[in-house]
Protein backbone atom coordinates (compact mmCIF):
# COMPACT_ATOMS: atom_id res chain seq x y z
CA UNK A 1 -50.55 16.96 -35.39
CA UNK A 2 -53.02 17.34 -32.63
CA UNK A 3 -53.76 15.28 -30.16
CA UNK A 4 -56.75 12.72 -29.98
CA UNK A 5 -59.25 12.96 -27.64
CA UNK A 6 -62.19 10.72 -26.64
CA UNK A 7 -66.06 10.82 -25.18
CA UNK A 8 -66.13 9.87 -21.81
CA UNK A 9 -69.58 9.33 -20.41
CA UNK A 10 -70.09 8.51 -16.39
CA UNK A 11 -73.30 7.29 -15.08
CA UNK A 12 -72.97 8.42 -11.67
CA UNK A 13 -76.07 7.43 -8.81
CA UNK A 14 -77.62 10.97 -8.94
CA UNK A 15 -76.08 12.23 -12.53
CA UNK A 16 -74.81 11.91 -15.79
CA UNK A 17 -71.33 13.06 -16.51
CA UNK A 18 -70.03 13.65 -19.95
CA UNK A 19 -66.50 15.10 -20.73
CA UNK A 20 -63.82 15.30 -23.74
CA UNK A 21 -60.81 13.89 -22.82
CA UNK A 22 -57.32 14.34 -24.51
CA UNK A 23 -54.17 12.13 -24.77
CA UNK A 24 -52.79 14.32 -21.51
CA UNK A 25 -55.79 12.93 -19.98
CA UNK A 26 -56.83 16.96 -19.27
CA UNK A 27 -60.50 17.27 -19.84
CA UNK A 28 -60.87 19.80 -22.28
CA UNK A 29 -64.64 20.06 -21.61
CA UNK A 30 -67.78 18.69 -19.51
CA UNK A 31 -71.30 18.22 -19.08
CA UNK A 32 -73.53 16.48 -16.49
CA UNK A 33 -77.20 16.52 -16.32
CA UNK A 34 -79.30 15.22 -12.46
CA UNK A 35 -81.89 12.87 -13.12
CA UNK A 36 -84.46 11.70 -10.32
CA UNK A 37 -83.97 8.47 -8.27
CA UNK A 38 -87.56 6.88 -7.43
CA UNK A 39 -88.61 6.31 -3.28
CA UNK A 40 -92.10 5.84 -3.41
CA UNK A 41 -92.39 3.25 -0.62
CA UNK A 42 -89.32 1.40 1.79
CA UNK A 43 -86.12 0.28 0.44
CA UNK A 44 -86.70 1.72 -3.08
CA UNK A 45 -84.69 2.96 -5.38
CA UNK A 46 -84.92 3.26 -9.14
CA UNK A 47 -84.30 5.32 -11.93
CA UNK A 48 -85.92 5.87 -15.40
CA UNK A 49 -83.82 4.28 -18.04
CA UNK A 50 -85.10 7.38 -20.12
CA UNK A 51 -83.67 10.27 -17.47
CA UNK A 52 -80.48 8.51 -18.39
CA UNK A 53 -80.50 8.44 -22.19
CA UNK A 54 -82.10 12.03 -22.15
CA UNK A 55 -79.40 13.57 -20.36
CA UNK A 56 -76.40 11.88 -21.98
CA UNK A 57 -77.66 13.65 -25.19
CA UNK A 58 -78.43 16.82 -23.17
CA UNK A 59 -74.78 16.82 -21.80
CA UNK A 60 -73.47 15.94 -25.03
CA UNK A 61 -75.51 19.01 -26.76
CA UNK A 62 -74.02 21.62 -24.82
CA UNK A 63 -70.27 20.34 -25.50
CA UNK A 64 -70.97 21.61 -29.08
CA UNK A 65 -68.65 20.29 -32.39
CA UNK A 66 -65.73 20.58 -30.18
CA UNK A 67 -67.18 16.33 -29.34
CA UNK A 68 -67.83 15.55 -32.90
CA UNK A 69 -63.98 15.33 -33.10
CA UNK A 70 -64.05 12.47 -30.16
CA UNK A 71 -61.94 9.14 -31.41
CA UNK A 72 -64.14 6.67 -29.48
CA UNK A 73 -66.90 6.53 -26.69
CA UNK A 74 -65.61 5.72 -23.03
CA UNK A 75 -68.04 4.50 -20.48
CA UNK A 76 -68.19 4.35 -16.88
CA UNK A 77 -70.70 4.33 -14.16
CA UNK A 78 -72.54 3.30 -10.82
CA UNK A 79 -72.63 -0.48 -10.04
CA UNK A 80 -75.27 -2.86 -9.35
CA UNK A 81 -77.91 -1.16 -11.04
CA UNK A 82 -80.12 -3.19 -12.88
CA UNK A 83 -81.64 -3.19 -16.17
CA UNK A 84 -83.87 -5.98 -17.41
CA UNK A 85 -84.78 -6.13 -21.30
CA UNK A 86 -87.69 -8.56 -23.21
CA UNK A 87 -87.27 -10.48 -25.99
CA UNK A 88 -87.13 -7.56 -28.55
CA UNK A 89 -84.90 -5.71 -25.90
CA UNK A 90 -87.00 -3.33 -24.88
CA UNK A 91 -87.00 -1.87 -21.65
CA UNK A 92 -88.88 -3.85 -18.97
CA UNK A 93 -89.70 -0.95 -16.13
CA UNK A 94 -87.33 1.00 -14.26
CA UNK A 95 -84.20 0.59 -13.08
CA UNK A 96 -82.86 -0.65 -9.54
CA UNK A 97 -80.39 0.85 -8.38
CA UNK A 98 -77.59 -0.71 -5.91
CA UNK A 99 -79.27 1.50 -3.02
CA UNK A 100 -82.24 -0.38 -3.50
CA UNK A 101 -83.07 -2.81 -0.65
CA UNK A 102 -85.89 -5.05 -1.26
CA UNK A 103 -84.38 -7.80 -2.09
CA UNK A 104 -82.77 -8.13 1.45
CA UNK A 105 -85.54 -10.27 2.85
CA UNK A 106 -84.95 -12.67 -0.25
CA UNK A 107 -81.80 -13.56 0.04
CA UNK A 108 -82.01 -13.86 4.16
CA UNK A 109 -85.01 -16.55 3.05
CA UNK A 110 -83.62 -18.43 0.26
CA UNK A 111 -80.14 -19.16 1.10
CA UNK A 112 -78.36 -20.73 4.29
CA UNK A 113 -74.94 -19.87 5.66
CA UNK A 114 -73.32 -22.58 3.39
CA UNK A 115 -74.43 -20.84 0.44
CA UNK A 116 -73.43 -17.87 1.75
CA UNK A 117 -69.88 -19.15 2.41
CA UNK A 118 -69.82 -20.48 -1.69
CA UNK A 119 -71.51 -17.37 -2.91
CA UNK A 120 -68.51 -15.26 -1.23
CA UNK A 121 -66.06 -17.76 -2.13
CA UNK A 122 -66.60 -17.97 -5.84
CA UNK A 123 -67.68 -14.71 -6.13
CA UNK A 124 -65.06 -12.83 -3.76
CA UNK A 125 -68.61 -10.94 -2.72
CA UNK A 126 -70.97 -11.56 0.56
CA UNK A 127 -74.32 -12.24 -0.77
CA UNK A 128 -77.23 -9.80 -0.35
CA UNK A 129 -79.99 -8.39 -2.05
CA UNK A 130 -77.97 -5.20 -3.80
CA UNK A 131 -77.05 -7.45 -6.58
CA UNK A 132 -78.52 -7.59 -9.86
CA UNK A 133 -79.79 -11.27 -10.25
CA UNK A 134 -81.52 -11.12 -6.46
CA UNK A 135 -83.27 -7.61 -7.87
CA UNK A 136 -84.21 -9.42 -10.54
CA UNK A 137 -85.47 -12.07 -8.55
CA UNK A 138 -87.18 -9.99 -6.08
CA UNK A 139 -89.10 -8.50 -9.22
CA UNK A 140 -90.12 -11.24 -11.41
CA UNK A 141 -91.74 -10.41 -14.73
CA UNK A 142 -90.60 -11.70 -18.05
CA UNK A 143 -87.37 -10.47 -18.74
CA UNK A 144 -85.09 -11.59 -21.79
CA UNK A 145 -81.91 -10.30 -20.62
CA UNK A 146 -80.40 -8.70 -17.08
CA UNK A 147 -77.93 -5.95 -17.96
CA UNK A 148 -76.08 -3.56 -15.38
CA UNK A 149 -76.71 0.17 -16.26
CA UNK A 150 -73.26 0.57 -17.76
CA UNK A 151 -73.76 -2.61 -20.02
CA UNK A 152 -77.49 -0.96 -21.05
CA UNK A 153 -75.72 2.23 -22.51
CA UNK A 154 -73.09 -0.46 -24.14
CA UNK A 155 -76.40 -1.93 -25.72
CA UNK A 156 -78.17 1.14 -26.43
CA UNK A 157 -75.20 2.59 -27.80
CA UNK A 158 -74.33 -0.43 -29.83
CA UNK A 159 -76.46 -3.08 -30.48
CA UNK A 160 -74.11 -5.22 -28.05
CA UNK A 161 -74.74 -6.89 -25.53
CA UNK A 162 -71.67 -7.20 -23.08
CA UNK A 163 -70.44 -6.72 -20.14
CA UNK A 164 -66.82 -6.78 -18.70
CA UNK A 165 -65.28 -8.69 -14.85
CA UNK A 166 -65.68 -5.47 -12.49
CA UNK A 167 -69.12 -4.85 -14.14
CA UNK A 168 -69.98 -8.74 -14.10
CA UNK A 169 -68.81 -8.96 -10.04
CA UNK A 170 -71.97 -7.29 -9.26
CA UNK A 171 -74.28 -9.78 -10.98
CA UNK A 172 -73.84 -11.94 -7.62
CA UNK A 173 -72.99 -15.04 -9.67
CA UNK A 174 -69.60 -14.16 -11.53
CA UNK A 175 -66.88 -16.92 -10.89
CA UNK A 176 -63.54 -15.35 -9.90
CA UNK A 177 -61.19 -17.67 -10.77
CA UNK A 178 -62.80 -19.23 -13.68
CA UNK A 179 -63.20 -15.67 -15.16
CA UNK A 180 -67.01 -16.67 -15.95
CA UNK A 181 -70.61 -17.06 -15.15
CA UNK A 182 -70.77 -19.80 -12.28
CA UNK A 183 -73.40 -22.48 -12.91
CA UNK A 184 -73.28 -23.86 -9.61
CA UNK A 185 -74.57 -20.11 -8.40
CA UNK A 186 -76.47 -19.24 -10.96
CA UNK A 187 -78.49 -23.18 -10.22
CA UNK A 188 -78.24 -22.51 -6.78
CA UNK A 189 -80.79 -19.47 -7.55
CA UNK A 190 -82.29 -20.81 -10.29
CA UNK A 191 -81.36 -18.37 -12.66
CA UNK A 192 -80.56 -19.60 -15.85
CA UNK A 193 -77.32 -18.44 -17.22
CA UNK A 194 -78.38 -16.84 -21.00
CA UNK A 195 -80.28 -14.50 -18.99
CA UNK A 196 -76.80 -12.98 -18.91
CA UNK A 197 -74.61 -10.85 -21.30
CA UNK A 198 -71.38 -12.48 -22.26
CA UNK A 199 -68.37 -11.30 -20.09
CA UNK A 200 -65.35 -9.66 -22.38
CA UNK A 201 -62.42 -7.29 -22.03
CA UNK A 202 -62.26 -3.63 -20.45
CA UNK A 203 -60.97 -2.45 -23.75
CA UNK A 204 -63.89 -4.02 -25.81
CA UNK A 205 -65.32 -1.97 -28.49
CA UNK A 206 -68.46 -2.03 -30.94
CA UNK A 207 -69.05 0.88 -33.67
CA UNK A 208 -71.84 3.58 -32.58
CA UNK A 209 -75.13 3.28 -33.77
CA UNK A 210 -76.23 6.37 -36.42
CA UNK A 211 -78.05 8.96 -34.74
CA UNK A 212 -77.45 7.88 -31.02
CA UNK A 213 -74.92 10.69 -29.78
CA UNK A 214 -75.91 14.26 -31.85
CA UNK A 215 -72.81 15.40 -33.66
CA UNK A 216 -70.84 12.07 -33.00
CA UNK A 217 -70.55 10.26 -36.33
CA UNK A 218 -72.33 6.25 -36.48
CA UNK A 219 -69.05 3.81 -36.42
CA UNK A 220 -66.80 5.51 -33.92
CA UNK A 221 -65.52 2.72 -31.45
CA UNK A 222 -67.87 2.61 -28.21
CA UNK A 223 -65.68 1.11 -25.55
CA UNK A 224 -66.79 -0.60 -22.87
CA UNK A 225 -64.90 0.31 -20.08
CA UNK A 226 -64.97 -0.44 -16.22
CA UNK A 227 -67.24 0.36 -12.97
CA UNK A 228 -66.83 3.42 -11.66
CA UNK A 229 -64.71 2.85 -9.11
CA UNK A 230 -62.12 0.37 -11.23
CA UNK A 231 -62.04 3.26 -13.59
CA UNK A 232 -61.11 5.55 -11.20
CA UNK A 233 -57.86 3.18 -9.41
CA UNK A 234 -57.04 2.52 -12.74
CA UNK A 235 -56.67 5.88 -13.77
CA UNK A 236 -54.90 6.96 -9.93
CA UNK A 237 -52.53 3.77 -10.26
CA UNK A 238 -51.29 5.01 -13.82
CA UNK A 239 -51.19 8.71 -13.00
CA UNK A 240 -50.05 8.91 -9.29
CA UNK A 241 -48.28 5.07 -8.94
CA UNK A 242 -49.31 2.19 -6.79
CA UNK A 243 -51.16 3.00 -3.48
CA UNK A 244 -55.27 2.81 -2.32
CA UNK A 245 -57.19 4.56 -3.75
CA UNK A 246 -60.11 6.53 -1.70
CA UNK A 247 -62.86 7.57 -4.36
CA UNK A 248 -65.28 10.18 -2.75
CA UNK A 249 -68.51 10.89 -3.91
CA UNK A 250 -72.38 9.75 -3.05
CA UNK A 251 -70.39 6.84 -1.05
CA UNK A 252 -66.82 6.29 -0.61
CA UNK A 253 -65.12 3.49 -1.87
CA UNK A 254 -61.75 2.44 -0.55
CA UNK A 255 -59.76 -0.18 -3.16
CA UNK A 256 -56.23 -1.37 -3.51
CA UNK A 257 -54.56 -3.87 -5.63
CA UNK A 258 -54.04 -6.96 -4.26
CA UNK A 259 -50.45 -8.91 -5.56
CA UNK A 260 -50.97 -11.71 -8.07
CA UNK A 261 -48.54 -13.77 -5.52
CA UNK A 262 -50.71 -13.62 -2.61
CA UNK A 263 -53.84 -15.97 -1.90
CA UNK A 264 -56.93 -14.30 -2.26
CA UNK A 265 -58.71 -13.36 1.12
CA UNK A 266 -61.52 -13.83 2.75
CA UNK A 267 -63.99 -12.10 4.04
CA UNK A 268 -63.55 -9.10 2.19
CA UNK A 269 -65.00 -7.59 -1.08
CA UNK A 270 -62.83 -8.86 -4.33
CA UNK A 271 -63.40 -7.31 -7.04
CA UNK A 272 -61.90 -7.58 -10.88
CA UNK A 273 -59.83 -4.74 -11.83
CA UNK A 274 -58.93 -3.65 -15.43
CA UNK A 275 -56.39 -5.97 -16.90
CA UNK A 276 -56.76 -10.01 -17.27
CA UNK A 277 -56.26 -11.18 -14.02
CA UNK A 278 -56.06 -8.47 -11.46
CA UNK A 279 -58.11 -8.10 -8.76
CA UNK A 280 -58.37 -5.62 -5.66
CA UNK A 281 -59.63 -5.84 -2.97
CA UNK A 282 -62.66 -3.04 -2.10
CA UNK A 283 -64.28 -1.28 0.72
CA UNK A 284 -67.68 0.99 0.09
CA UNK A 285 -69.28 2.85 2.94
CA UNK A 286 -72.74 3.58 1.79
CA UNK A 287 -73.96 7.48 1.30
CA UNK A 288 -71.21 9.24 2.99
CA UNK A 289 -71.10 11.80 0.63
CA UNK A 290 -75.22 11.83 0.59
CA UNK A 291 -74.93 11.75 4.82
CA UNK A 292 -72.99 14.89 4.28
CA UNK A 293 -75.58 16.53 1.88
CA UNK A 294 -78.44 15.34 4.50
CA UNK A 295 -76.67 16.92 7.52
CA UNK A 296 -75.89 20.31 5.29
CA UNK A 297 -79.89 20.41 4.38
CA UNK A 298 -80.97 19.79 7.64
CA UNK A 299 -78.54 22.50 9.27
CA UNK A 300 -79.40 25.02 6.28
CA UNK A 301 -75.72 25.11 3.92
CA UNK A 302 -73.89 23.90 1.31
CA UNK A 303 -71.82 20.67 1.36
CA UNK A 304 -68.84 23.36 1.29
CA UNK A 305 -70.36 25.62 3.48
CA UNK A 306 -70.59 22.51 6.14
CA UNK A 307 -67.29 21.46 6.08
CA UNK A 308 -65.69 24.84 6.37
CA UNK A 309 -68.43 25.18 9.97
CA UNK A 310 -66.31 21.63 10.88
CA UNK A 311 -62.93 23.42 10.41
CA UNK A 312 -63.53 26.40 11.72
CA UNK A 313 -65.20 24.30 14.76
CA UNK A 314 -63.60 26.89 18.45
CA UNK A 315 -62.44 23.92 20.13
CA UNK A 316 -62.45 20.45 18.15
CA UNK A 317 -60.14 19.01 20.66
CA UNK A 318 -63.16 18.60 23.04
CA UNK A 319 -66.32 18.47 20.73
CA UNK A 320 -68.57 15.90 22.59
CA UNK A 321 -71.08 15.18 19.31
CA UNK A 322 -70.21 11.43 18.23
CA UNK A 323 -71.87 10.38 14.59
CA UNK A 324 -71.90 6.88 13.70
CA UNK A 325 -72.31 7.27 10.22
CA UNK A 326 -74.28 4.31 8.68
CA UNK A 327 -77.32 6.51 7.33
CA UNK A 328 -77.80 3.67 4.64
CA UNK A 329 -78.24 0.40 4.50
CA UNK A 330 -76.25 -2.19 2.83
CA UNK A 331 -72.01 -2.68 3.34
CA UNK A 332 -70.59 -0.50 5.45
CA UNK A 333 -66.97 -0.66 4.60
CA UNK A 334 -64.81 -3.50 6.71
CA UNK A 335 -67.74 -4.10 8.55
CA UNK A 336 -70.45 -5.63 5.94
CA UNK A 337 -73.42 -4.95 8.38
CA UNK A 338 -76.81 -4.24 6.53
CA UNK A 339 -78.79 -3.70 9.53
CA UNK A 340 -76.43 -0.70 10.85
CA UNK A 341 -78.62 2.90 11.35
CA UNK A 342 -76.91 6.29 11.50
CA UNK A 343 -76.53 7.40 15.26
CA UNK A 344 -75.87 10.65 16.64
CA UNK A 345 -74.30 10.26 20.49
CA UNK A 346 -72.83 12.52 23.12
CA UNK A 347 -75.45 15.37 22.21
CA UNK A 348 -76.91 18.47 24.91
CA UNK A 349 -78.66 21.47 24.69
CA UNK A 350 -75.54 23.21 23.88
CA UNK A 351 -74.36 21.01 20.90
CA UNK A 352 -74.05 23.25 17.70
CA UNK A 353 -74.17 22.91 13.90
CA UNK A 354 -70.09 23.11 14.19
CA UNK A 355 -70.26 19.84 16.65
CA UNK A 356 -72.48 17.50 14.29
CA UNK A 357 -70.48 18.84 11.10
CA UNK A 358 -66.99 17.76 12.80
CA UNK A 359 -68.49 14.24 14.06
CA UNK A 360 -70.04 13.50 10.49
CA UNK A 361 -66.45 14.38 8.74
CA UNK A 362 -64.74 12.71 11.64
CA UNK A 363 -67.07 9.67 11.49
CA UNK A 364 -66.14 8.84 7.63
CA UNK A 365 -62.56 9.24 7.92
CA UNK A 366 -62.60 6.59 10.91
CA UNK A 367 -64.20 4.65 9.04
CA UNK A 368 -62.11 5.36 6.43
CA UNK A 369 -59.21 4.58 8.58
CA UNK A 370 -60.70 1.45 9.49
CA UNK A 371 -60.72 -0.07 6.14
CA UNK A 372 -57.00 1.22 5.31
CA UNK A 373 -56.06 -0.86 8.48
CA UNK A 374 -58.38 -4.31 6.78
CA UNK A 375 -56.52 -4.41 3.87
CA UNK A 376 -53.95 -6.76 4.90
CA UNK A 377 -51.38 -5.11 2.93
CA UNK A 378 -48.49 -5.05 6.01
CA UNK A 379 -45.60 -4.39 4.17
CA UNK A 380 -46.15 -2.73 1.01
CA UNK A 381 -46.05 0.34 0.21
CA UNK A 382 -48.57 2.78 1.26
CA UNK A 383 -49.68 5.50 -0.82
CA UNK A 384 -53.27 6.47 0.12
CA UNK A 385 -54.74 8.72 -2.51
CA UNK A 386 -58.08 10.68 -2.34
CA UNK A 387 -60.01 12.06 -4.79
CA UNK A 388 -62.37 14.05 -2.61
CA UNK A 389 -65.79 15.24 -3.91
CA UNK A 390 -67.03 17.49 -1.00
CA UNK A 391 -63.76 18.46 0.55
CA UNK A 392 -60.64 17.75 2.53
CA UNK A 393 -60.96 17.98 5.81
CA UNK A 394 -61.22 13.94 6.01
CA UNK A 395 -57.96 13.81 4.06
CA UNK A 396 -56.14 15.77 6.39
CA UNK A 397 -57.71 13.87 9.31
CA UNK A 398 -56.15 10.95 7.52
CA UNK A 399 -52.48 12.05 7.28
CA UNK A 400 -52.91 12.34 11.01
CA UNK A 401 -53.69 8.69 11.14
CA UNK A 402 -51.58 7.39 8.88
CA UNK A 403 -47.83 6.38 8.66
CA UNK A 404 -47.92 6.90 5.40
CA UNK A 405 -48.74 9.84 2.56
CA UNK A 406 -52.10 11.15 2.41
CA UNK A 407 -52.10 12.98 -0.93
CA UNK A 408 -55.50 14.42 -1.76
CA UNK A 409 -57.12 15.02 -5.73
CA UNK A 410 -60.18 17.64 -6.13
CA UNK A 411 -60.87 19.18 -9.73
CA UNK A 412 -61.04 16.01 -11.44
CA UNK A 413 -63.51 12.54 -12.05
CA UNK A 414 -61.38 9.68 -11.62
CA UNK A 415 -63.80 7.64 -12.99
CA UNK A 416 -63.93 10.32 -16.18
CA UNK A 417 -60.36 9.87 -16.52
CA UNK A 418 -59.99 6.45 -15.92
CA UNK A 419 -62.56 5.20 -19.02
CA UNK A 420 -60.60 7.62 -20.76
CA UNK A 421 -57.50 5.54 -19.78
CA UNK A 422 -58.67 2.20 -20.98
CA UNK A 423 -60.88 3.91 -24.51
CA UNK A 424 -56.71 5.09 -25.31
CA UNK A 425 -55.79 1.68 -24.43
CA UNK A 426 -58.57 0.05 -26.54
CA UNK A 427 -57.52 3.04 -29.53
CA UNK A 428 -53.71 1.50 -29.11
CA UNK A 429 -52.87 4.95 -27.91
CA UNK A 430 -50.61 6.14 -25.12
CA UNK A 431 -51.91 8.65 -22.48
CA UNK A 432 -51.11 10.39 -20.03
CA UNK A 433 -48.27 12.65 -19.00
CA UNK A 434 -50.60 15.79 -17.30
CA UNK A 435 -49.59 15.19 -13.62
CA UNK A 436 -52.77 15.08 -11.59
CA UNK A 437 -52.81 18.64 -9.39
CA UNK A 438 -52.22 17.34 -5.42
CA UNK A 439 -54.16 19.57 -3.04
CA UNK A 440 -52.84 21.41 0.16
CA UNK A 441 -54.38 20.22 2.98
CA UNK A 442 -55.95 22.29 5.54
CA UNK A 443 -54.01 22.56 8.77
CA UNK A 444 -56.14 21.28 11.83
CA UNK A 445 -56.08 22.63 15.61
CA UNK A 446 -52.89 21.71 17.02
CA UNK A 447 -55.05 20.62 19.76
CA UNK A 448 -57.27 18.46 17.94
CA UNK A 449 -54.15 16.67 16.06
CA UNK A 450 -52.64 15.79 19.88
CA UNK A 451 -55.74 14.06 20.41
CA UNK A 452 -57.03 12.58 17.42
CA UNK A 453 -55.74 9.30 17.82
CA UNK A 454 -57.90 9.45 21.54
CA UNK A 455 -60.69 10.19 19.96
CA UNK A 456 -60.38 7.25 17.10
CA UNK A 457 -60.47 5.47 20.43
CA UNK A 458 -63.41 7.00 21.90
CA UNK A 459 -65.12 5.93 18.28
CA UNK A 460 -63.75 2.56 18.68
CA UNK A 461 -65.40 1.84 21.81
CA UNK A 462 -68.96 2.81 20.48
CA UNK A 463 -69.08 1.72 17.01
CA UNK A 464 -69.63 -1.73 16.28
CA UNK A 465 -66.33 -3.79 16.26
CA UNK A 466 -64.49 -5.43 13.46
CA UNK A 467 -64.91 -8.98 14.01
CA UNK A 468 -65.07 -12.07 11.37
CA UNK A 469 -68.78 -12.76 12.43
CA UNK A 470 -69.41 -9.21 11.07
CA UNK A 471 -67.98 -9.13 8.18
């Protein structure tokens, strides 16, 4: 009897992923499509709904039949984007994305440092304007219903309106330990709360709509899945064991599961993982894998190209270039500082392409480090693992760093895998058994490893410090 396989769709920040996924959790094929993300004036950034929809069916297209065989629909994707919807749920303009900005000022205007304090207390989240009900705030207009982009395709797929706890975390108002929509945050913004989809499982389906997906027949089980990034620790947790997860791709996100026995901290980013009950406790520094594709445009090569000019950098061990890398705005990892900029130190006339591609890798993987170190996890186990999407150089800088294993993932989408994960779950299937493919890591200048740990220092002293004012 063959195996079953599902539909796993991503909605990544700059594309749409589509794959068929099989009990092994092997993808047996894939499809992604770019769409455009809209900067027409400061601190924009939104998509067309339309780009999305378009190039799911696109992607889907040039599987062929081999999809029409799919069990169920898995979906994934980026977090807080939002969608609004009128009364006949109809699209009500574009889409902000979480890298949108604009509704930084509102927040800084409308709430004090006591609501601050509540917002992250109840919410495990800092307050600012990258979350969904501040967009829609900032924005206005006459909208029925506020959806994240994952929850639209759960509509537009569907019917349904839903969403699920890591999805709902990035509404700014979700209630961590009630497992619901807070009133007292949603008054204290005057938002009220059926402006918001009703919060369910991971594993919750609804049949497909007819002629939605081409060559997927109307019933098959759409399941709602997780954010990307729960997705993807879900799927690492289950496939490589307990550890942090480090989830590379337009930004990095750093998450670990925090023990049900512990108190909750504060002061970090909490987030709901998949599973009633569990949460983690998360780390995202902004467009590190976009800084990388700036520097590689500006210096004329490839992502790749511009990592393998960082490794095969003459003598790393002295490289004077220093990059603070906080190109975006928004968190920056264990430092939530939104007014950060991107800083290049330490340069002369004889700096080279090699010098600002080692600084940018080893930038990120301080940071990196920095945010394994905030976890607050002293004692347990340590299993960092990465699932790199432009390279491993940062990985091996890691291992360097670290007391514990560094084991680094390329060839896969944890996030792909890990909607997969919870559609088998939702299907009351078991899966898995495929061990995920560990990558060597490149060997670094003797040199450079020696002084590493001086130069963490060196990065220390000029980026800003970790302090509780900060965070």
């Amino acid at each position: 009897m063959s195996r079953a396989s599902v539909l796993a769709i991503d909605l990544g920040t700059s594309r749409v992923k589509v794959a068929l996924v099989d009990q092994d959790l092997v993808v047996r094929a894939s499809a992604s499509r770019p769409y455009a993300t809209l900067t027409e004036e400061p601190g924009q950034a939104e998509q067309r709904v339309g780009d999305w929809t378009e190039g799911i069916r696109s992607a889907l297209t040039e599987l062929g039949e081999e999809a029409s065989a799919a069990r169920a629909v898995a979906l994934t994707g980026q977090m807080p984007t939002l969608v609004a919807l009128d009364a006949n749920r109809e699209v009500v303009g574009p889409a902000v994305t979480w890298q949108d900005s604009r509704a930084d000022e509102l927040v800084e205007a409308r709430l004090d440092d006591a609501q601050r304090r509540r917002f992250a207390q109840l919410s495990g989240a800092p307050i600012d304007g990258r979350y969904l009900v501040p967009m829609h705030l900032r924005r206005g207009g006459l909208a029925s219903t506020l959806l994240s982009a994952r929850d639209y395709l759960f509509c537009w797929l569907t019917g349904e309106l839903a969403t699920e706890p890591s999805t709902a975390s990035g509404y700014g108002v979700y209630d961590l330990a009630r497992a619901a929509w807070s009133e007292e945050l949603l008054g204290v913004l005057d938002v009220p709360s059926g402006l918001l989809p009703p919060v369910v499982g991971s594993t919750h389906h609804a049949p497909l709509l007819e002629d939605r997906l081409p060559g997927l027949r109307s019933g098959t089980p759409v399941v709602l899945g997780g954010a990307d990034s729960v997705c993807a620790h879900h799927w690492l947790e289950q496939e490589v064991g307990p550890g942090i997860s480090i989830i590379d791709g337009s930004s990095t996100v750093i998450l670990a599961t925090w023990p049900a026995d512990r108190p909750r901290p504060e002061q970090v980013l909490v987030t709901p993982l998949a599973g009633p009950g569990r949460v983690g406790v998360e780390f995202d520094l902004l467009a590190t894998g976009s800084s990388i594709g700036w520097l590689a445009r500006i210096v004329g090569r490839s992502a790749a190209e511009l990592e393998a000019l960082a490794l095969s950098h003459p003598d790393p061990a002295h490289c004077g270039a220093l990059a603070l890398p906080y190109l975006a705005g928004g968190e920056q990892g264990a430092l939530w500082r939104s007014d950060l900029t991107g800083t290049l130190a330490g340069l002369t006339l004889s700096t080279s392409p090699a010098d600002l591609a080692l600084a940018l890798f080893e930038a990120i993987a301080f940071e990196t480090w920095r945010c394994l170190l905030a976890t607050s996890l002293e004692g347990e186990p340590l299993t960092c693992v990465a699932a790199p999407d432009s390279g491993l150089l940062r990985p091996a800088i890691l291992t360097h760093l670290a007391e514990a294993p560094v084991h680094a993932l390329r060839g896969v989408s944890p996030s792909v895998l890990g909607a997969a994960c919870l559609a088998f779950e939702s299907l009351g299937l078991e899966a898995g058994g495929s061990a995920p493919l560990r990558e060597v890591l490149p060997a670094l200048d003797p040199h450079y490893s020696e002084v590493l740990g001086s130069r963490l220092e060196r990065y220390l002293e000029v980026a800003p410090a970790l302090s509780a004012a900060q965070r």
